[in-house]
N, C-alpha and C. Protein backbone atom coordinates (compact mmCIF):
# COMPACT_ATOMS: atom_id res chain seq x y z
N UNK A 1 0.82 -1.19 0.00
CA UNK A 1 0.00 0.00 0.00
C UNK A 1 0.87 1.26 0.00
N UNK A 2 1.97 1.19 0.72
CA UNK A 2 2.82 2.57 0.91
C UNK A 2 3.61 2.88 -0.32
N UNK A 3 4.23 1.83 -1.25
CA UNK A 3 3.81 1.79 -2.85
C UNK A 3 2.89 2.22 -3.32
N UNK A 4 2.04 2.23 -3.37
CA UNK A 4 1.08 2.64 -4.59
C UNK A 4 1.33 4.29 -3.70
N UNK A 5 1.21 4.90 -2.55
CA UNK A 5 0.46 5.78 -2.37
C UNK A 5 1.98 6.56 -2.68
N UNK A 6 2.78 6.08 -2.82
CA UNK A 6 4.10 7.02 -3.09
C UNK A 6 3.89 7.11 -4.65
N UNK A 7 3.60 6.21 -5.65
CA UNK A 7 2.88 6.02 -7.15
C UNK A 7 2.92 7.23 -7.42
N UNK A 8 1.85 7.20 -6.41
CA UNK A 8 -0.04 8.54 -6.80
C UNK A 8 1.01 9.51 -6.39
N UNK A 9 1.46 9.46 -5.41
CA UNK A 9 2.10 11.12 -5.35
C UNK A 9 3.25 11.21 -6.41
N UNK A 10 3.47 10.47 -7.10
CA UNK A 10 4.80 11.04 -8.08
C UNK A 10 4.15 10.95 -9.57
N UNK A 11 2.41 9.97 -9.55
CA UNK A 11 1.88 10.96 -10.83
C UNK A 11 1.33 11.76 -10.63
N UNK A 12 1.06 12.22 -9.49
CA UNK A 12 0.60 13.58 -9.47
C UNK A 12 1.51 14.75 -9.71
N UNK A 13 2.91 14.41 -9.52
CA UNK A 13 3.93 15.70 -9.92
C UNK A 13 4.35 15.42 -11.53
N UNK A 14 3.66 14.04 -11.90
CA UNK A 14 4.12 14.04 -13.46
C UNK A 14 3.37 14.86 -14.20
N UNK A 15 1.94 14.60 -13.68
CA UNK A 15 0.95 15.27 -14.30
C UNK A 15 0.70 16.81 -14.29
N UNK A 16 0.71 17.54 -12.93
CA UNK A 16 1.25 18.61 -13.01
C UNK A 16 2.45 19.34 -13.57
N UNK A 17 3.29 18.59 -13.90
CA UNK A 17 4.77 18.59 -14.42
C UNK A 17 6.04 19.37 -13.70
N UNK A 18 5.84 18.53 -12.87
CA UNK A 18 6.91 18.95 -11.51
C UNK A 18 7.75 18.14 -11.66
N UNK A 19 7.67 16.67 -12.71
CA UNK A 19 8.09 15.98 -12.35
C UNK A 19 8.39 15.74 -14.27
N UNK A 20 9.48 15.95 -14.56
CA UNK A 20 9.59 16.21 -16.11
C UNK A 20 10.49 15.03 -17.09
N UNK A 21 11.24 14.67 -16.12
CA UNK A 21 12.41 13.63 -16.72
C UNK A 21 12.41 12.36 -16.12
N UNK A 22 12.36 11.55 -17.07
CA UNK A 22 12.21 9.85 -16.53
C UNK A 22 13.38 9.20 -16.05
N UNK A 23 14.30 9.51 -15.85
CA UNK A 23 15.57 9.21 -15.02
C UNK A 23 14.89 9.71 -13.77
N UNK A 24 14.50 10.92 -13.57
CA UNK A 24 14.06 10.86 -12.24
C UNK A 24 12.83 10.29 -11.71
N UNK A 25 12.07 10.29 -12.52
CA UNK A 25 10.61 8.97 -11.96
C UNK A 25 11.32 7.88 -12.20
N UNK A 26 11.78 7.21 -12.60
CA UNK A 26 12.37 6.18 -12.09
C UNK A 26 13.54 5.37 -11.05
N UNK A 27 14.29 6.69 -10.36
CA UNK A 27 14.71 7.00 -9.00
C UNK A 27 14.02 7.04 -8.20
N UNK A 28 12.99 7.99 -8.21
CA UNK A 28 11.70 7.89 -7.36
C UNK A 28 10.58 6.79 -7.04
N UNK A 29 10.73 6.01 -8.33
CA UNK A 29 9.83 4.89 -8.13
C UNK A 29 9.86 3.94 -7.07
N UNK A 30 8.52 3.15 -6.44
CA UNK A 30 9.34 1.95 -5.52
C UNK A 30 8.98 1.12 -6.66
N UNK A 31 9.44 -0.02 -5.69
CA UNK A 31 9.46 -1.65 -6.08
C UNK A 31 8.24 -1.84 -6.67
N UNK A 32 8.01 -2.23 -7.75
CA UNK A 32 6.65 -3.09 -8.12
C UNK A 32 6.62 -4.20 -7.73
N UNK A 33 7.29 -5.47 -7.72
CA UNK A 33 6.96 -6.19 -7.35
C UNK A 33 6.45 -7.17 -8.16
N UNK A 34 5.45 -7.81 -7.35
CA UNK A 34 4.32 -8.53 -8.32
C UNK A 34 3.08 -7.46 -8.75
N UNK A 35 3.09 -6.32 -7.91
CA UNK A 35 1.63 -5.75 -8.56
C UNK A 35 2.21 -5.26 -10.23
N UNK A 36 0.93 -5.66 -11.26
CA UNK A 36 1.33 -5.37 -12.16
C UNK A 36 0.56 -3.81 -12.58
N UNK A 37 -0.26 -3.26 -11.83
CA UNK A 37 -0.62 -2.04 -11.68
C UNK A 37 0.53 -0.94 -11.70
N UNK A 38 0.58 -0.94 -10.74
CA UNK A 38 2.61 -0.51 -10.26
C UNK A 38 3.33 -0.51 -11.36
N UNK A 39 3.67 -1.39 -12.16
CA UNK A 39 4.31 -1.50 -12.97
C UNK A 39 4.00 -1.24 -13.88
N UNK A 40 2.79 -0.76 -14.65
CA UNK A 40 2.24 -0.65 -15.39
C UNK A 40 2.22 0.90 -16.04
N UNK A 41 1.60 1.36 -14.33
CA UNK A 41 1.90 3.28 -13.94
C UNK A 41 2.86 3.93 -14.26
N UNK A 42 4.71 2.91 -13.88
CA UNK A 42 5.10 3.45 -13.85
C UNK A 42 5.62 3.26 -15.72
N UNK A 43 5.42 2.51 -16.26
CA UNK A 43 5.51 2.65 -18.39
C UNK A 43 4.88 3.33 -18.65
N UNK A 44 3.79 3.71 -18.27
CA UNK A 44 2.43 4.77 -18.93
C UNK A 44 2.98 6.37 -18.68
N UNK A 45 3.61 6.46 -17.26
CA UNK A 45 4.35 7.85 -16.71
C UNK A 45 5.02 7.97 -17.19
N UNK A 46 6.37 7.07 -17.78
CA UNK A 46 7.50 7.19 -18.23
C UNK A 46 6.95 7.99 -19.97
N UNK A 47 6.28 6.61 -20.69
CA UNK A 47 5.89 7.06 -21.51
C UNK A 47 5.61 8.62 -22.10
N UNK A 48 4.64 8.83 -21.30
CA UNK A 48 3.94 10.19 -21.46
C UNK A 48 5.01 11.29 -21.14
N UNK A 49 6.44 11.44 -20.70
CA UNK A 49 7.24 12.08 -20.40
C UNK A 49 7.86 12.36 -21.29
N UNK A 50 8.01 10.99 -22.38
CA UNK A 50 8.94 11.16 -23.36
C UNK A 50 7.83 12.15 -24.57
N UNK A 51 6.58 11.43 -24.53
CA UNK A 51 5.55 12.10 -26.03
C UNK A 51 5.29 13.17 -25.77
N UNK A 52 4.81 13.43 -24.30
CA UNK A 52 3.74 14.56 -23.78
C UNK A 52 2.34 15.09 -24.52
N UNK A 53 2.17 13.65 -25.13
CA UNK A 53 0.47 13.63 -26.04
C UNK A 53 -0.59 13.19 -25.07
N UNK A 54 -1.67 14.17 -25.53
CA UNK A 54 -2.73 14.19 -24.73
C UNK A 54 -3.45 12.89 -24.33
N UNK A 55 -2.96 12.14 -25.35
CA UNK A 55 -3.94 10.39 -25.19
C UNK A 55 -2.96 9.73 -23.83
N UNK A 56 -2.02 10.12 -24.27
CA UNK A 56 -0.67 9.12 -23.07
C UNK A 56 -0.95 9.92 -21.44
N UNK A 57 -1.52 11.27 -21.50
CA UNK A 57 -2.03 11.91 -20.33
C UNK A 57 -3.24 11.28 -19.86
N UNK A 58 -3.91 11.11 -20.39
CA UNK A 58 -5.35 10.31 -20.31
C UNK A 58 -4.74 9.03 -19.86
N UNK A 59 -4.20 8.15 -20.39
CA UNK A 59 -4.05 7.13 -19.71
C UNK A 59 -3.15 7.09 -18.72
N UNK A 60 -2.12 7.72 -18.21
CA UNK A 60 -1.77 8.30 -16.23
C UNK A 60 -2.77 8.44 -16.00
N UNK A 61 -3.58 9.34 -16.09
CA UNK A 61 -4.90 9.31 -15.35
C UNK A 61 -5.94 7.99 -15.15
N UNK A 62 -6.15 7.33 -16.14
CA UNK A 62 -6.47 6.18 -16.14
C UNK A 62 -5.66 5.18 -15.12
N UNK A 63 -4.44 5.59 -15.15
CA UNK A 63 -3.57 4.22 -14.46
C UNK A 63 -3.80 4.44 -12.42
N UNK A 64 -3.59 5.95 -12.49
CA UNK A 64 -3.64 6.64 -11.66
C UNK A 64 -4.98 6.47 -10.90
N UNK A 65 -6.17 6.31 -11.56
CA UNK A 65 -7.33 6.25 -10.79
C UNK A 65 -7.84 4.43 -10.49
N UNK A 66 -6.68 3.42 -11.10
CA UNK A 66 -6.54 2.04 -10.95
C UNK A 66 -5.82 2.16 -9.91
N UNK A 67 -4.30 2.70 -9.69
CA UNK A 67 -4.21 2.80 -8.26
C UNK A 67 -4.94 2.72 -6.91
N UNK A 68 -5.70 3.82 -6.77
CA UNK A 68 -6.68 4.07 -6.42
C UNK A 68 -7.60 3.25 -5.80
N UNK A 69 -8.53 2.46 -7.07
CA UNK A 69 -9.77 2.01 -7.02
C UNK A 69 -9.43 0.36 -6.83
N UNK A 70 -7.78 0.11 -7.49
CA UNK A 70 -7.75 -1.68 -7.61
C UNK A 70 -8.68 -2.14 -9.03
N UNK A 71 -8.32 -3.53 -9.33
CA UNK A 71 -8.80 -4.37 -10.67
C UNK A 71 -7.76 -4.77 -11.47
N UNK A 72 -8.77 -5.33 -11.92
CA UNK A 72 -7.77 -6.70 -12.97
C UNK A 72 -7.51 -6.27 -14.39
N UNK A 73 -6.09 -7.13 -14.67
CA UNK A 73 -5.68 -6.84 -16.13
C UNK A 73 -6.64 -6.39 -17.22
N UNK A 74 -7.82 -7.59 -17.11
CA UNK A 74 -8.66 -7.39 -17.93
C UNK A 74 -9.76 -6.04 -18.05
N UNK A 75 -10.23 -5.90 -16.77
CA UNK A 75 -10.39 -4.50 -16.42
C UNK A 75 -10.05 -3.19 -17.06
N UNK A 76 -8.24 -3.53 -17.16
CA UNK A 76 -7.43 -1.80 -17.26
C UNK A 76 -7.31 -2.08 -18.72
N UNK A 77 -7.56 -3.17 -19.44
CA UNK A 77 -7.44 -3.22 -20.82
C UNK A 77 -8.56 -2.75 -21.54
N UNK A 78 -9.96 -2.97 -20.48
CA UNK A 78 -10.91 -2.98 -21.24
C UNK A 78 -11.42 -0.87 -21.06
N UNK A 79 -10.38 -0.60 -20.18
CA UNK A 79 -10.50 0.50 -19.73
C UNK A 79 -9.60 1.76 -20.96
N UNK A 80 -8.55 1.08 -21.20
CA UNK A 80 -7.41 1.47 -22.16
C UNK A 80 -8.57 1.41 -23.44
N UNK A 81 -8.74 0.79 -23.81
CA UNK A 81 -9.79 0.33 -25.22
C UNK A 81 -10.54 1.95 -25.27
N UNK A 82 -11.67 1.95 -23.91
CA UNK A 82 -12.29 3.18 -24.10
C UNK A 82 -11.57 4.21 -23.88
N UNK A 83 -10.74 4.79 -23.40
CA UNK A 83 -9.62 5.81 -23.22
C UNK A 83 -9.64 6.05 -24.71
N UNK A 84 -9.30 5.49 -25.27
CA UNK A 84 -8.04 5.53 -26.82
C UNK A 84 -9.68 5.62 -27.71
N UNK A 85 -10.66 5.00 -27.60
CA UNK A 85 -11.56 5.29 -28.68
C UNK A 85 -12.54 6.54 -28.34
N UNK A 86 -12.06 6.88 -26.81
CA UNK A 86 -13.14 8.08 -26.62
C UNK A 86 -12.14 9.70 -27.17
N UNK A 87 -10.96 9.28 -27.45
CA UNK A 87 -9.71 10.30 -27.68
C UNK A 87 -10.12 11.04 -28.51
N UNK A 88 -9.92 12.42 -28.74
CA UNK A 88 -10.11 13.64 -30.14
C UNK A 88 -8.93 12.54 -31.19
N UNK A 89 -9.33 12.57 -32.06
CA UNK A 89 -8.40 12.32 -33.33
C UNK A 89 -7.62 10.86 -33.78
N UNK A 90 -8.97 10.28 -32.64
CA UNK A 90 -8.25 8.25 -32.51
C UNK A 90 -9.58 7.80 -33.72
N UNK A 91 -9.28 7.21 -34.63
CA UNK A 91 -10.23 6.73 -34.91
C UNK A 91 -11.23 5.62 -34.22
């Protein structure tokens, strides 16, 4: 738990953009572990650091509110699906 809640506070400085370079979210990161949430947050954060496209923001937020709430692979996939088809300019 003290994982995830350290997560949420370092996408919350990604997202605000306090937090700009992925050498340093990934210093900052803890252990994932087995959660594959965790691990997941922290490719989607990294990601979005390098593009800084609005769809890759949407999904931190997405990953970010799985933190949060908990659920399964199948879940955050089926969650990713609507993210990306509800997007301006996704077909």
């Amino acid at each position: 738990m003290e994982a995830r809640e350290t997560a949420l506070g370092l996408l919350d400085d990604v997202l605000a953009k306090r937090l700009t370079r992925v050498g340093d979210l990934r210093r900052a990161w803890p252990e994932a572990g087995p959660d594959f949430l965790l691990r997941r947050a922290r490719q989607e954060a990294e990601h979005y650091l390098v593009t800084k496209g609005d769809l890759e923001r949407r999904i931190v937020v997405l990953l970010k509110r799985f933190l949060l709430d908990g659920g399964t692979a199948a879940e955050l996939e089926a969650a990713y699906d609507r993210v990306i088809r509800e997007s301006p300019g996704e077909p």
